[in-house]
Protein backbone atom coordinates (compact mmCIF):
# COMPACT_ATOMS: atom_id res chain seq x y z
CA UNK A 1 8.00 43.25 11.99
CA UNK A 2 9.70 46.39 14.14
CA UNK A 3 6.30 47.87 14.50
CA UNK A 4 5.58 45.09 17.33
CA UNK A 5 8.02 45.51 20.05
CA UNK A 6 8.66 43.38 22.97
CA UNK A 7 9.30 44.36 26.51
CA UNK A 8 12.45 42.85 27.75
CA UNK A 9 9.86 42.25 30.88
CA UNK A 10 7.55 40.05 28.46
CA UNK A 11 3.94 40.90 28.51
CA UNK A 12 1.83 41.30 31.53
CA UNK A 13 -0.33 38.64 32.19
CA UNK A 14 -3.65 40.73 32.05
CA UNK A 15 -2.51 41.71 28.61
CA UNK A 16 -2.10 38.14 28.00
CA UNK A 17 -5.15 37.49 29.00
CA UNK A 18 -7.16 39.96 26.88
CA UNK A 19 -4.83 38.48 24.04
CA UNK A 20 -5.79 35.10 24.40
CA UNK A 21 -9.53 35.70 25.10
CA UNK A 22 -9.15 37.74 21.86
CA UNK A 23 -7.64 35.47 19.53
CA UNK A 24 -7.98 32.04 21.04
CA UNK A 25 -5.98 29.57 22.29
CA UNK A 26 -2.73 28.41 20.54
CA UNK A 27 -3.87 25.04 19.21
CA UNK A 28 -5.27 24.01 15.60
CA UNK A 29 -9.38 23.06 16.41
CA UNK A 30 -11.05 19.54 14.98
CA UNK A 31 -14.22 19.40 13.79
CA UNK A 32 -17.00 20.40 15.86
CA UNK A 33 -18.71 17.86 17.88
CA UNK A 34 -18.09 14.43 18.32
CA UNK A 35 -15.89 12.72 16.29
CA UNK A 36 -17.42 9.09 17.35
CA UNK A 37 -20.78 10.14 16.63
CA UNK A 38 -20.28 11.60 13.18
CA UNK A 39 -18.84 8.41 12.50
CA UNK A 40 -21.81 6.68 13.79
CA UNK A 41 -24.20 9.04 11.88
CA UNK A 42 -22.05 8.61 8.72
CA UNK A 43 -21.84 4.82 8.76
CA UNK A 44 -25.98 4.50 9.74
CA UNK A 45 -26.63 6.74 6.71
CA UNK A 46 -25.10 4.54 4.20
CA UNK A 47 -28.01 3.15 1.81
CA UNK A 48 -26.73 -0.38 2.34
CA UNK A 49 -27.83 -0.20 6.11
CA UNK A 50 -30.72 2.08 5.22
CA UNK A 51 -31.87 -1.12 2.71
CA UNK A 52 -31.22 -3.42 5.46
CA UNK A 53 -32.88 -2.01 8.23
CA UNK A 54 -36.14 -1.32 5.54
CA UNK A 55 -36.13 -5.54 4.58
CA UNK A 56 -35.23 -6.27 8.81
CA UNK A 57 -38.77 -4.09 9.41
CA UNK A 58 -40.60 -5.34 6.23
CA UNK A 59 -40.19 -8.62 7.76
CA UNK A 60 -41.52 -7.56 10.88
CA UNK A 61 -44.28 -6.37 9.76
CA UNK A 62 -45.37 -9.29 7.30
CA UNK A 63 -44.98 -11.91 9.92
CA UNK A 64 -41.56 -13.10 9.00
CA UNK A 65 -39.69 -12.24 12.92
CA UNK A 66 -36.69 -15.05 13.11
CA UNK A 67 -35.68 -12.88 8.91
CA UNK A 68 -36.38 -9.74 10.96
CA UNK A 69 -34.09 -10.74 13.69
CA UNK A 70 -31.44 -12.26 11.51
CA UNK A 71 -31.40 -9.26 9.27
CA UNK A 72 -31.33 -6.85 12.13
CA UNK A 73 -28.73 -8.66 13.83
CA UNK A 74 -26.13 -8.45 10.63
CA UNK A 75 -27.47 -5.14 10.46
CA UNK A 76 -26.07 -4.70 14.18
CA UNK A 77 -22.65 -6.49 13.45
CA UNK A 78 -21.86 -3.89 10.21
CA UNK A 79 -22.80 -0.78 12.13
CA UNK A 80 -20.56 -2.39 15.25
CA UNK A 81 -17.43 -3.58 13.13
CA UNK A 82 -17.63 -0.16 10.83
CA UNK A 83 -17.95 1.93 14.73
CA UNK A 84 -15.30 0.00 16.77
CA UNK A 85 -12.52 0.25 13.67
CA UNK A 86 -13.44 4.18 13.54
CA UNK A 87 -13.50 4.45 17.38
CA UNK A 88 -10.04 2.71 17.66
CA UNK A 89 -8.58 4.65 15.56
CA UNK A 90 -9.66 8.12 16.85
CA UNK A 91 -8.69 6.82 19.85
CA UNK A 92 -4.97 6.34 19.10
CA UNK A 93 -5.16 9.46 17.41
CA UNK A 94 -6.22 11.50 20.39
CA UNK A 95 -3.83 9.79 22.53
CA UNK A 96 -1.10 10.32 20.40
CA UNK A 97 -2.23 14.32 20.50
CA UNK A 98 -2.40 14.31 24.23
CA UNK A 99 1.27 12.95 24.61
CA UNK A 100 2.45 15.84 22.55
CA UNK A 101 1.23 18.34 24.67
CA UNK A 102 3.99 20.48 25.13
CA UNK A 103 5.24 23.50 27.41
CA UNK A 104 6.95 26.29 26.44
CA UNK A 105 9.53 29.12 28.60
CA UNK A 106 8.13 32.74 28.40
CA UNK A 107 8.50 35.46 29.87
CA UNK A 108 5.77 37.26 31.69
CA UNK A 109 5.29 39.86 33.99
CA UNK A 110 9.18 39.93 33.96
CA UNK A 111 9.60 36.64 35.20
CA UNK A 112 10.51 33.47 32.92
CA UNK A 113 8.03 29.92 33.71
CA UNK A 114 6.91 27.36 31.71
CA UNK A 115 3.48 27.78 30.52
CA UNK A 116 1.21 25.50 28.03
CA UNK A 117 1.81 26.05 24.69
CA UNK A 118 -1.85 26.31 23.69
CA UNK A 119 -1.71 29.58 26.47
CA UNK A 120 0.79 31.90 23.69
CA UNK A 121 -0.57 34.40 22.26
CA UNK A 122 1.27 36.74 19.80
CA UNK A 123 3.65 39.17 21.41
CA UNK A 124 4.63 36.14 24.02
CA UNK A 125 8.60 36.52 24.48
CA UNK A 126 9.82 32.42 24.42
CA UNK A 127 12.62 31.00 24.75
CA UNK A 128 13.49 28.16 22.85
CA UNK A 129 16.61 25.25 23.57
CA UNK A 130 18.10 22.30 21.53
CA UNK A 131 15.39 19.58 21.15
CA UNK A 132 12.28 21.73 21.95
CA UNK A 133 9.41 21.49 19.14
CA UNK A 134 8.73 25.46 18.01
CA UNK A 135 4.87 26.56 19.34
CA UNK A 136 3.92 29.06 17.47
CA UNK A 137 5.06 30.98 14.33
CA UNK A 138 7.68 33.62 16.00
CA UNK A 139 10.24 36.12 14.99
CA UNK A 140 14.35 35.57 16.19
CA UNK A 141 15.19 38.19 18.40
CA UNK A 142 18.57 36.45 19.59
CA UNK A 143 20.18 33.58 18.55
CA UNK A 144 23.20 31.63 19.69
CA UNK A 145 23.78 28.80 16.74
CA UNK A 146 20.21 28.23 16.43
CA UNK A 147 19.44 25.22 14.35
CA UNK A 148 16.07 24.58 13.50
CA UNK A 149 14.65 21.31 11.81
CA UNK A 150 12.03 22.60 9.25
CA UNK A 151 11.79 19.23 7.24
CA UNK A 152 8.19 19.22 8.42
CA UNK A 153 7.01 21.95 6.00
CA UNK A 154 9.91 21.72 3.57
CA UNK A 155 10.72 18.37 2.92
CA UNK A 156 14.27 19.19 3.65
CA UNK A 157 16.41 17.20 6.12
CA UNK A 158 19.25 19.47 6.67
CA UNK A 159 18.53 22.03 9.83
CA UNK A 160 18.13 25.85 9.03
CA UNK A 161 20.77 28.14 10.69
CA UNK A 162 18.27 31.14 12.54
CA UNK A 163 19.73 34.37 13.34
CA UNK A 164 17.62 37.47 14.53
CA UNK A 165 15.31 39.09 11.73
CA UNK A 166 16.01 42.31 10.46
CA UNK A 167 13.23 44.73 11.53
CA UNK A 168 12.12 45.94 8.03
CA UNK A 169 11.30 42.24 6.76
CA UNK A 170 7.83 40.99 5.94
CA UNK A 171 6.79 37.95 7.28
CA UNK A 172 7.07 34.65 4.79
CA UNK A 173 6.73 31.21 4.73
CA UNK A 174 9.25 28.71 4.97
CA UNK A 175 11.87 28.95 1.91
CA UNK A 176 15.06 31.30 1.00
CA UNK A 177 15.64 34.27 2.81
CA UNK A 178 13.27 33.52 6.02
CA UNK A 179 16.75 32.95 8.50
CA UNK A 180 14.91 35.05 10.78
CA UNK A 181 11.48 33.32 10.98
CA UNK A 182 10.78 30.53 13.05
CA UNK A 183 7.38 28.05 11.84
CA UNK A 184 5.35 26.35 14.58
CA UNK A 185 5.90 22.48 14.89
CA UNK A 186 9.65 22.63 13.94
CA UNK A 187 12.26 21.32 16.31
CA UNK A 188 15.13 23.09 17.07
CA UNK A 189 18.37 21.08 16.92
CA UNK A 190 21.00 22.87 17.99
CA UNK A 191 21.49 26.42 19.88
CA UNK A 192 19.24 28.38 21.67
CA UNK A 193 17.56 32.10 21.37
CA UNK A 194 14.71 34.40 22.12
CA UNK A 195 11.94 35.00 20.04
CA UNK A 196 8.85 37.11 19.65
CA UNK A 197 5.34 35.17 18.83
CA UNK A 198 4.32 36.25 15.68
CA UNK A 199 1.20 33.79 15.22
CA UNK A 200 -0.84 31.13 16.78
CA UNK A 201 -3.24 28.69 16.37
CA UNK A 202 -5.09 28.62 12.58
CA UNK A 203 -2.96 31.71 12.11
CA UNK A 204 0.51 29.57 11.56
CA UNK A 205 1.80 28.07 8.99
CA UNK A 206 1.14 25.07 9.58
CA UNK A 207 -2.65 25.90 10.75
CA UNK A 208 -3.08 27.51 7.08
CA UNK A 209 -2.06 24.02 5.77
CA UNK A 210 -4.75 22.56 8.54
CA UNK A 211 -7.29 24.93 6.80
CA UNK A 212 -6.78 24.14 3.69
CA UNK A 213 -6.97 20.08 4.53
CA UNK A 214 -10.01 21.04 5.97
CA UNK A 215 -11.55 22.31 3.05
CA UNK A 216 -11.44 18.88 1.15
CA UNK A 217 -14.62 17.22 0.45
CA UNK A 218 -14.46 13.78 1.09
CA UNK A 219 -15.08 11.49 -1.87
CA UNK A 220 -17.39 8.81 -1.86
CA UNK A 221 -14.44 5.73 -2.34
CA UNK A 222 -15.10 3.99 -5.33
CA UNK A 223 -16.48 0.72 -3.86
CA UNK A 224 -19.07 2.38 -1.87
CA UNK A 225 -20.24 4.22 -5.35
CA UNK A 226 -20.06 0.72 -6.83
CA UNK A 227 -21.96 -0.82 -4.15
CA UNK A 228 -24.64 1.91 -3.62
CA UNK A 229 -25.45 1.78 -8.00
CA UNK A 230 -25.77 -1.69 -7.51
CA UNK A 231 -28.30 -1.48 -4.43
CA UNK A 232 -30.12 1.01 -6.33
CA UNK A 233 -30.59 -0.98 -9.33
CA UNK A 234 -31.74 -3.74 -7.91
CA UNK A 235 -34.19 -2.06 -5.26
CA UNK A 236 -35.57 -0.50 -8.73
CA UNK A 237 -35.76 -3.97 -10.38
CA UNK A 238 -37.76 -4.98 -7.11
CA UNK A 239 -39.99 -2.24 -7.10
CA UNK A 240 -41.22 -2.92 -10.50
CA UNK A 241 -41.37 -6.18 -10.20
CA UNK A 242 -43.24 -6.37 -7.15
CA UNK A 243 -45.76 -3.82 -8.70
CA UNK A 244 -46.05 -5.97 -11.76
CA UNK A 245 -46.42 -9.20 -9.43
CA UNK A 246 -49.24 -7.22 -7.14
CA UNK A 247 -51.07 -5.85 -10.25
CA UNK A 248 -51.23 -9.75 -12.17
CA UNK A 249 -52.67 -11.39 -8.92
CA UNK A 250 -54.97 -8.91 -8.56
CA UNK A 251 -56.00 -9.00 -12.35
CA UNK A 252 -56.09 -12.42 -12.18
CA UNK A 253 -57.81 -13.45 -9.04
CA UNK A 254 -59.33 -10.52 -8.84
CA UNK A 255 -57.48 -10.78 -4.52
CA UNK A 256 -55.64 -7.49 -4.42
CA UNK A 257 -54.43 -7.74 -0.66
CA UNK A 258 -53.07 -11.41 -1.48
CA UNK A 259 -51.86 -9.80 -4.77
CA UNK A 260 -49.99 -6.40 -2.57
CA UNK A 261 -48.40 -8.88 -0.15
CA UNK A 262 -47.31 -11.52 -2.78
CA UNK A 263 -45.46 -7.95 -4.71
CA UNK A 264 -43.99 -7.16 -1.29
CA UNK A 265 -42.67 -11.00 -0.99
CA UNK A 266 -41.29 -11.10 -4.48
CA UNK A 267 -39.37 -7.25 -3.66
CA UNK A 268 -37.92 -8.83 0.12
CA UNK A 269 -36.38 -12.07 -1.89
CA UNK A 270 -34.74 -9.53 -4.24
CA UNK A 271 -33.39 -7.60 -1.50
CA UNK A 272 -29.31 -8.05 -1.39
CA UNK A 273 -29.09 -8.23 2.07
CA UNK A 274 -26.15 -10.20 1.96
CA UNK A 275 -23.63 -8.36 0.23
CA UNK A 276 -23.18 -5.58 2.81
CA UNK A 277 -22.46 -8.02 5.52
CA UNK A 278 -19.87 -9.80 3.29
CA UNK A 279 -18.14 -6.32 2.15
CA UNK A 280 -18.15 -5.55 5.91
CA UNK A 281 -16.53 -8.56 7.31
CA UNK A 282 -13.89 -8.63 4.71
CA UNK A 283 -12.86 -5.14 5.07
CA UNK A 284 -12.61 -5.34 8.85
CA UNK A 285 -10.28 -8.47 8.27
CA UNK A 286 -8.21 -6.45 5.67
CA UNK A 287 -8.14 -3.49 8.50
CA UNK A 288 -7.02 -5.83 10.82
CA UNK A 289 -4.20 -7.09 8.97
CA UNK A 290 -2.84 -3.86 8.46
CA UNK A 291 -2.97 -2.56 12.44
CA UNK A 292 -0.37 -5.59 12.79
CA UNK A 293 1.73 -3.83 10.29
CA UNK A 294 1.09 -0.74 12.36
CA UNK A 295 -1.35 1.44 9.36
CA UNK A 296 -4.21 2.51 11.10
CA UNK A 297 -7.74 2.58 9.24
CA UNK A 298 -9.66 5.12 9.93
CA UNK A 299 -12.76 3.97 7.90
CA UNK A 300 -13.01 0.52 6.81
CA UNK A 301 -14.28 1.93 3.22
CA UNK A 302 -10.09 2.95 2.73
CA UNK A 303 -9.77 -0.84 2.59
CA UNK A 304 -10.60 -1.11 -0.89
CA UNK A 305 -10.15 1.87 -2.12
CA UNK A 306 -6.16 1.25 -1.57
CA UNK A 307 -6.82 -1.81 -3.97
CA UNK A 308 -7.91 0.92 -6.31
CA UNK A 309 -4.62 2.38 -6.29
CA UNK A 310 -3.52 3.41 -9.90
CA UNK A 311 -1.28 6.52 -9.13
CA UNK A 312 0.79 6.34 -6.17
CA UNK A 313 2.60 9.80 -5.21
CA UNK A 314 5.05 9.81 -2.00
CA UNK A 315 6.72 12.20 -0.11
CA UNK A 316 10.26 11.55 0.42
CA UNK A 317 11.85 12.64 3.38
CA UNK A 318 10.97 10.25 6.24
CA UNK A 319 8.77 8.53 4.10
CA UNK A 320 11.12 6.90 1.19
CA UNK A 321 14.11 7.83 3.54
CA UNK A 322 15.03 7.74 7.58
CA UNK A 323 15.36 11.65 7.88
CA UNK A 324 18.24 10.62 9.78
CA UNK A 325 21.85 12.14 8.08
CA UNK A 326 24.48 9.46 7.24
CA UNK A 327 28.17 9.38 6.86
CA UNK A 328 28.17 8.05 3.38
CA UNK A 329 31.77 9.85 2.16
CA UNK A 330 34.80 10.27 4.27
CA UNK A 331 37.62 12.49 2.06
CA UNK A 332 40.61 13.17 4.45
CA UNK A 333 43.54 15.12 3.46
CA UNK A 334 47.01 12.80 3.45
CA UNK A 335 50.06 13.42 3.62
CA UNK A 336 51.92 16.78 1.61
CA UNK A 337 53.59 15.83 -1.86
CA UNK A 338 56.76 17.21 -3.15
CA UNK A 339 55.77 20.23 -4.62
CA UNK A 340 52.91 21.21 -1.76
CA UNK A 341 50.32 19.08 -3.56
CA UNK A 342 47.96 16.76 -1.10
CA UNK A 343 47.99 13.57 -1.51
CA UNK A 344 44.42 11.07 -0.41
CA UNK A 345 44.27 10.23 2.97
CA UNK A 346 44.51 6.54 4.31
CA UNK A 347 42.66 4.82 6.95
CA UNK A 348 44.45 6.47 9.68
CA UNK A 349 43.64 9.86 8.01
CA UNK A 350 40.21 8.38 7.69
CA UNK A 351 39.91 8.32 11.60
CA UNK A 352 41.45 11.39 12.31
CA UNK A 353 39.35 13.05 9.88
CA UNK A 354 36.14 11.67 11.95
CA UNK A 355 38.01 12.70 15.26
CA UNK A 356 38.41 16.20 14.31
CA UNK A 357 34.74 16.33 13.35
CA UNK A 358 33.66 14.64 16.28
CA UNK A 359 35.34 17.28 18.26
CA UNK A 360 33.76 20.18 16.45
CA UNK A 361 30.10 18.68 16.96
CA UNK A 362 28.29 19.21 20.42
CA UNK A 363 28.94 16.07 22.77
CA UNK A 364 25.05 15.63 23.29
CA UNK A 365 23.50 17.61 20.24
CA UNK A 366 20.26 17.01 18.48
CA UNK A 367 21.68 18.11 14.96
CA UNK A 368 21.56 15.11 12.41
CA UNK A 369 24.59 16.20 11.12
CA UNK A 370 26.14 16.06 13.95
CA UNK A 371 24.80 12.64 15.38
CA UNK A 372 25.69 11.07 12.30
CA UNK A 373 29.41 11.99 12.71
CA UNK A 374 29.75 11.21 16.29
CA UNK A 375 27.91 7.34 15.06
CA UNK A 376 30.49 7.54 11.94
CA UNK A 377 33.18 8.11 14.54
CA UNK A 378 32.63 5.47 17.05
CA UNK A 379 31.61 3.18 14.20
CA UNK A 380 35.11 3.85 13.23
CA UNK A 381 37.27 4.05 16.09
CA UNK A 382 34.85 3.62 19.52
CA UNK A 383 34.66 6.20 22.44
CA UNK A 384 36.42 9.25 22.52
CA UNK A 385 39.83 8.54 23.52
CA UNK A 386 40.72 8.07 27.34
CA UNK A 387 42.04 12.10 27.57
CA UNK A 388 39.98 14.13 29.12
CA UNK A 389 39.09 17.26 27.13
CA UNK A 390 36.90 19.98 29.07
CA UNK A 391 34.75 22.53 26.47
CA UNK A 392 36.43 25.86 26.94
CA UNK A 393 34.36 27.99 24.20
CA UNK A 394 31.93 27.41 20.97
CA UNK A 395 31.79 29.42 18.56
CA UNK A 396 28.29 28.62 17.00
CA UNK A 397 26.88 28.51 13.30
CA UNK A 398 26.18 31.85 12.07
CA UNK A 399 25.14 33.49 8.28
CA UNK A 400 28.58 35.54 8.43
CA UNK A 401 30.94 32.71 9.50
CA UNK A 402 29.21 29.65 8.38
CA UNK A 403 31.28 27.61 10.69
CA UNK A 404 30.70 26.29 13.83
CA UNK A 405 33.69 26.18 16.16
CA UNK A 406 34.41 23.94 19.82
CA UNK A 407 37.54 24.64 21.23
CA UNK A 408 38.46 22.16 23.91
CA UNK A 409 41.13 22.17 26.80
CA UNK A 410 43.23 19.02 27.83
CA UNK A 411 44.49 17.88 30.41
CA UNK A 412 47.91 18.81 29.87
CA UNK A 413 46.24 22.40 29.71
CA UNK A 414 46.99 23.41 26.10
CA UNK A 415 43.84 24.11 23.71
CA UNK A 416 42.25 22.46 20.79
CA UNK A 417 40.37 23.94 18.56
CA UNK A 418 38.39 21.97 16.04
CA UNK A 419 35.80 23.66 13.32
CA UNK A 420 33.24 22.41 11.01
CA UNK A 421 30.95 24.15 8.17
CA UNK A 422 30.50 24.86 4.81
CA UNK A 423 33.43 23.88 2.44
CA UNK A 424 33.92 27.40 0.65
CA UNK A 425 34.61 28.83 4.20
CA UNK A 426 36.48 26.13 5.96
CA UNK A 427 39.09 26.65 3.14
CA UNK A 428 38.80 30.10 3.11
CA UNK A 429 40.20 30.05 6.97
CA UNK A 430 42.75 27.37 6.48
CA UNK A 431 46.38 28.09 5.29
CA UNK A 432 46.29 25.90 1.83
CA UNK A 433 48.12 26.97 -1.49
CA UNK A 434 45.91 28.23 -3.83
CA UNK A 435 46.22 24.90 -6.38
CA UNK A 436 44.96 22.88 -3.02
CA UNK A 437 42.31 25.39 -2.49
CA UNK A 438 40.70 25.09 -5.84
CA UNK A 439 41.29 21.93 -6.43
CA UNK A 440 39.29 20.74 -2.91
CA UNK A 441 36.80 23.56 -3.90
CA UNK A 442 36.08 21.26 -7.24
CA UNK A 443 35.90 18.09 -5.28
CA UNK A 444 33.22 19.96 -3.20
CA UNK A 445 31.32 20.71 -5.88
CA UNK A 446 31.22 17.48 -7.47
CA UNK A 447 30.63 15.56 -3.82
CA UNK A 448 27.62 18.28 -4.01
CA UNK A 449 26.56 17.27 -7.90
CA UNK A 450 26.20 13.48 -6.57
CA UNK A 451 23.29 14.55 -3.70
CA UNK A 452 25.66 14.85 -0.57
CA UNK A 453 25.80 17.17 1.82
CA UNK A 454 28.89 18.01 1.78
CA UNK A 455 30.62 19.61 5.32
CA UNK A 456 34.75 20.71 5.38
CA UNK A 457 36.41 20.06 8.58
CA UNK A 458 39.64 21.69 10.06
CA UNK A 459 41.54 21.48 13.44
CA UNK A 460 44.56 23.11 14.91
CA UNK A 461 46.35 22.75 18.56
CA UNK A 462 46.60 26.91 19.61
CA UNK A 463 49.26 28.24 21.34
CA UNK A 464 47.35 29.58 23.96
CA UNK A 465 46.03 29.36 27.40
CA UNK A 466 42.89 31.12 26.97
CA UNK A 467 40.53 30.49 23.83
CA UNK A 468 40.51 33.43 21.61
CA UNK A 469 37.61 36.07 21.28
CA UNK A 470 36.92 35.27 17.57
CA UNK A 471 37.23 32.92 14.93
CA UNK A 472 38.89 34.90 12.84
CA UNK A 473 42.39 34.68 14.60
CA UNK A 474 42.07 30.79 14.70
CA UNK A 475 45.17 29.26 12.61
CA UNK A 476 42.96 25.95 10.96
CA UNK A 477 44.65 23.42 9.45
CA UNK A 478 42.23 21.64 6.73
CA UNK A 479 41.32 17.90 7.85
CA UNK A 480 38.90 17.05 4.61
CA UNK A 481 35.58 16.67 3.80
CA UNK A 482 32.38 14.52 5.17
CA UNK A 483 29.65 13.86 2.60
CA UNK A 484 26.15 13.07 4.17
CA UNK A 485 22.92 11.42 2.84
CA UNK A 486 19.31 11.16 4.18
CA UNK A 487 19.71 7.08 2.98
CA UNK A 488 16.72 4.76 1.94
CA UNK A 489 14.34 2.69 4.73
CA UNK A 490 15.58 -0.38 4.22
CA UNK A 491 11.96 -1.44 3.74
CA UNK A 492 11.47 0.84 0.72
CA UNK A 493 13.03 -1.66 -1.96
CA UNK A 494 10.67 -4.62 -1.13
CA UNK A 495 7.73 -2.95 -0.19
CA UNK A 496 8.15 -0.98 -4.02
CA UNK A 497 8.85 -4.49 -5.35
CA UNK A 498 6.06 -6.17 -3.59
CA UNK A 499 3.44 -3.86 -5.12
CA UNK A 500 4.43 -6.17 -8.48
CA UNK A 501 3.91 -4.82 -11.74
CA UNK A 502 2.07 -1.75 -12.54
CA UNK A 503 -1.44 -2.56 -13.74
CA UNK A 504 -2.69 -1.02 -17.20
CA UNK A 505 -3.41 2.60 -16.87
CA UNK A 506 -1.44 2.83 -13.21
CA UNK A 507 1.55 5.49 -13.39
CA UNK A 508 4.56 4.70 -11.21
């Protein structure tokens, strides 16, 4: 990664230039062509409307035009219903993307503006702020308590903490030891930094997994195959019998143009021209139904194939859950016990617990840790009490402190200082006998066993005026610990429960 330096100035914009015109523009590329007219092509090729449009002619041409017309017109609704369901679709779907067009601050030619994010190319120096979506793969060069959201690639709701990358790494994907990596369509939730583009377009993450979607053949759903045998069978049975009924009127009557066109007759009654219009209408119905639950269709042929259903494998986070961090576990410290021990905290304890925390979370942050405390707190006890408090110094998140520090000034002048982080170093920094120490360390760990996310909190009025130049000479006083959950949709239960009971050979 050190063998690509970047200019302090940012990249010139000719060099840009030849960069993008090089590698393309920063944005993952559909399909080629027309996404509306491969649908059209696709649903006209189906042999259903292939059989249809043969009988609609067939008619024609034997003298039969009110069949022709009738056939041709059902032929018109299925192409039309299977069309405008597709075209609906694509179009929410494209104006979904062009909402999410976003912009992005580099600097170029020494000078920071907001450019497209389709217009980075790698080597782009970007800076990046709480609640802006990442645009490209990139490397940290600074950080101030960067938080970045990566539950898009990982499944995993709790932010990353990002710190610059040391110079000798090798660029990975998402997982342990990438602190210094940032992946394109993550959000950043907390912090700010610089960082060097390290790929875009079908080169990021996240295009790879594009690529790789895109290499799926589509299956034929299982209806369709069902369907298409059965058309085929009997078109067969009508071909022979239509041969057999040409060849005994000729052999008979010795008329082999009455005998052809009685064969052709007999193979037009056979044809099933009614079963595609029936499948048609009664999958646009079913499509229908589910745009006013708000599941778009793209083809009506997923209709039936979700009645099909035998294995049904979800994703979890945001899917079976809200990706939205709860307060499910508030553990305050009480009062001292003879003898030094702490006893459990009570309801006030319970509220000052959540005050403290609230104090040591940003006052309009985009971390999900930290918006869940500030609901817990006003759930608890309302808006911040009438005092005004003025931010005099944070001391962000950070791989060597692994607390996050706000220290606030009141009115009266004095300081308050009021930390939050993981529970091994919260009680490292807080003045607690050893017996407390270990014994919170163990209710840590089992808050952690149960699936919470478990964050210590601390707080201490300093005798200062100033706020100090480190953590490290902050006097904390423990408050307890928070435990956090990424809880159900409160959907999830009945929607499980309304699928009924799994049908033989289904695997829940």
């Amino acid at each position: 990664l050190g063998a690509m330096p970047v200019p302090e100035n940012g990249l010139t914009s000719t060099e840009a230039e030849r960069r993008l015109a090089e590698g393309g523009p920063n944005e993952i590329a559909s399909r080629p062509g027309s996404a509306k007219l491969r649908l059209l092509v696709e649903t006209v090729r189906e042999p259903i409307v292939l059989l249809l449009l043969g009988a609609g002619i067939l008619y024609l041409l034997f003298g039969e035009p009110r069949d022709s017309i009738l056939i041709l017109v059902f032929l018109g609704v299925i192409i039309g219903l299977d069309f405008y369901q597709g075209a609906q679709t694509e179009n929410a779907l494209a104006a979904l993307r062009a909402l999410s067009e976003p912009e992005v601050q580099v600097v170029r030619d020494g000078t920071e503006r907001l450019l497209p994010a389709r217009d980075l190319v790698p080597g782009d120096r970007i800076r990046l702020h709480e609640g802006n979506r990442v645009p490209a793969d990139a490397v940290v060069l600074e950080s101030e308590g960067l938080l970045v959201d990566e539950s898009l690639l990982t499944g995993e709701a709790v932010p990353i903490p990002k710190g610059p990358a040391d110079e000798e790494a090798t660029w990975s994907g998402p997982g342990k030891g990438t602190e210094g990596f940032l992946y394109a369509q993550t959000l950043v939730v907390s912090g700010e930094g610089t960082a060097r583009v390290h790929a875009t377009g079908t080169r990021t993450e996240v295009g790879h997994i594009a690529g790789a979607l895109g290499t799926i053949s589509r299956e034929v759903p299982l209806l369709q195959r069902q369907t298409r045998a059965l058309v085929l069978a009997i078109s067969a049975a009508a071909g022979v019998l239509s041969v057999l009924v040409a060849v005994l009127v000729g052999l008979t009557s010795g008329a082999w143009i009455p005998g052809l066109l009685a064969g052709i007759a007999v193979a037009i009654a056979l044809l099933p021209e009614e079963i595609p219009i029936v499948l048609t209408v009664y999958t646009a119905l079913g499509a229908r139904r589910l745009a006013e639950h708000h599941a778009l269709a793209r083809r009506l042929s997923a209709i039936p194939t979700l009645g099909a259903v035998t294995v049904l494998c979800t994703d979890k986070t945001g899917t079976l859950t809200l990706n939205r961090m709860t307060v499910a576990e508030v553990l305050p410290v009480g009062q001292a016990l003879p003898g030094g021990a702490l006893a459990p905290g009570g309801p006030t304890d319970v509220r000052a617990l959540l005050l403290s925390a609230s104090r040591a979370s940003g006052p309009a942050s985009h971390d999900p840790m930290e918006l869940a405390i500030l609901t817990a707190k006003e759930a608890a006890m309302g808006k911040e009490p009438s005092r005004a408090l003025e931010l005099a110094r944070r001391f962000p998140f950070n791989q060597r402190s692994m607390i996050t520090v706000y220290v606030w000034r009141q009115d009266t002048g004095k300081l308050t200082a009021a930390a939050k982080g993981a529970p091994e170093a919260i009680l490292e920094r807080c003045s607690l006998p050893a017996d407390d120490r270990a014994r919170w360390a163990r209710v840590a760990g089992e808050m952690a066993s149960r699936g919470l996310r478990v964050l210590g909190v601390a707080e201490t009025e300093l005798p200062l005026t100033e706020p100090p130049s480190d953590v490290g000479s902050l006097p904390l006083s423990f408050r307890g610990f928070l435990g956090f959950v990424d809880p159900l949709r409160p959907d999830v239960p009945a929607a499980i429960g309304s699928a009924g009971r799994p049908a033989s050979g289904s695997s829940w």
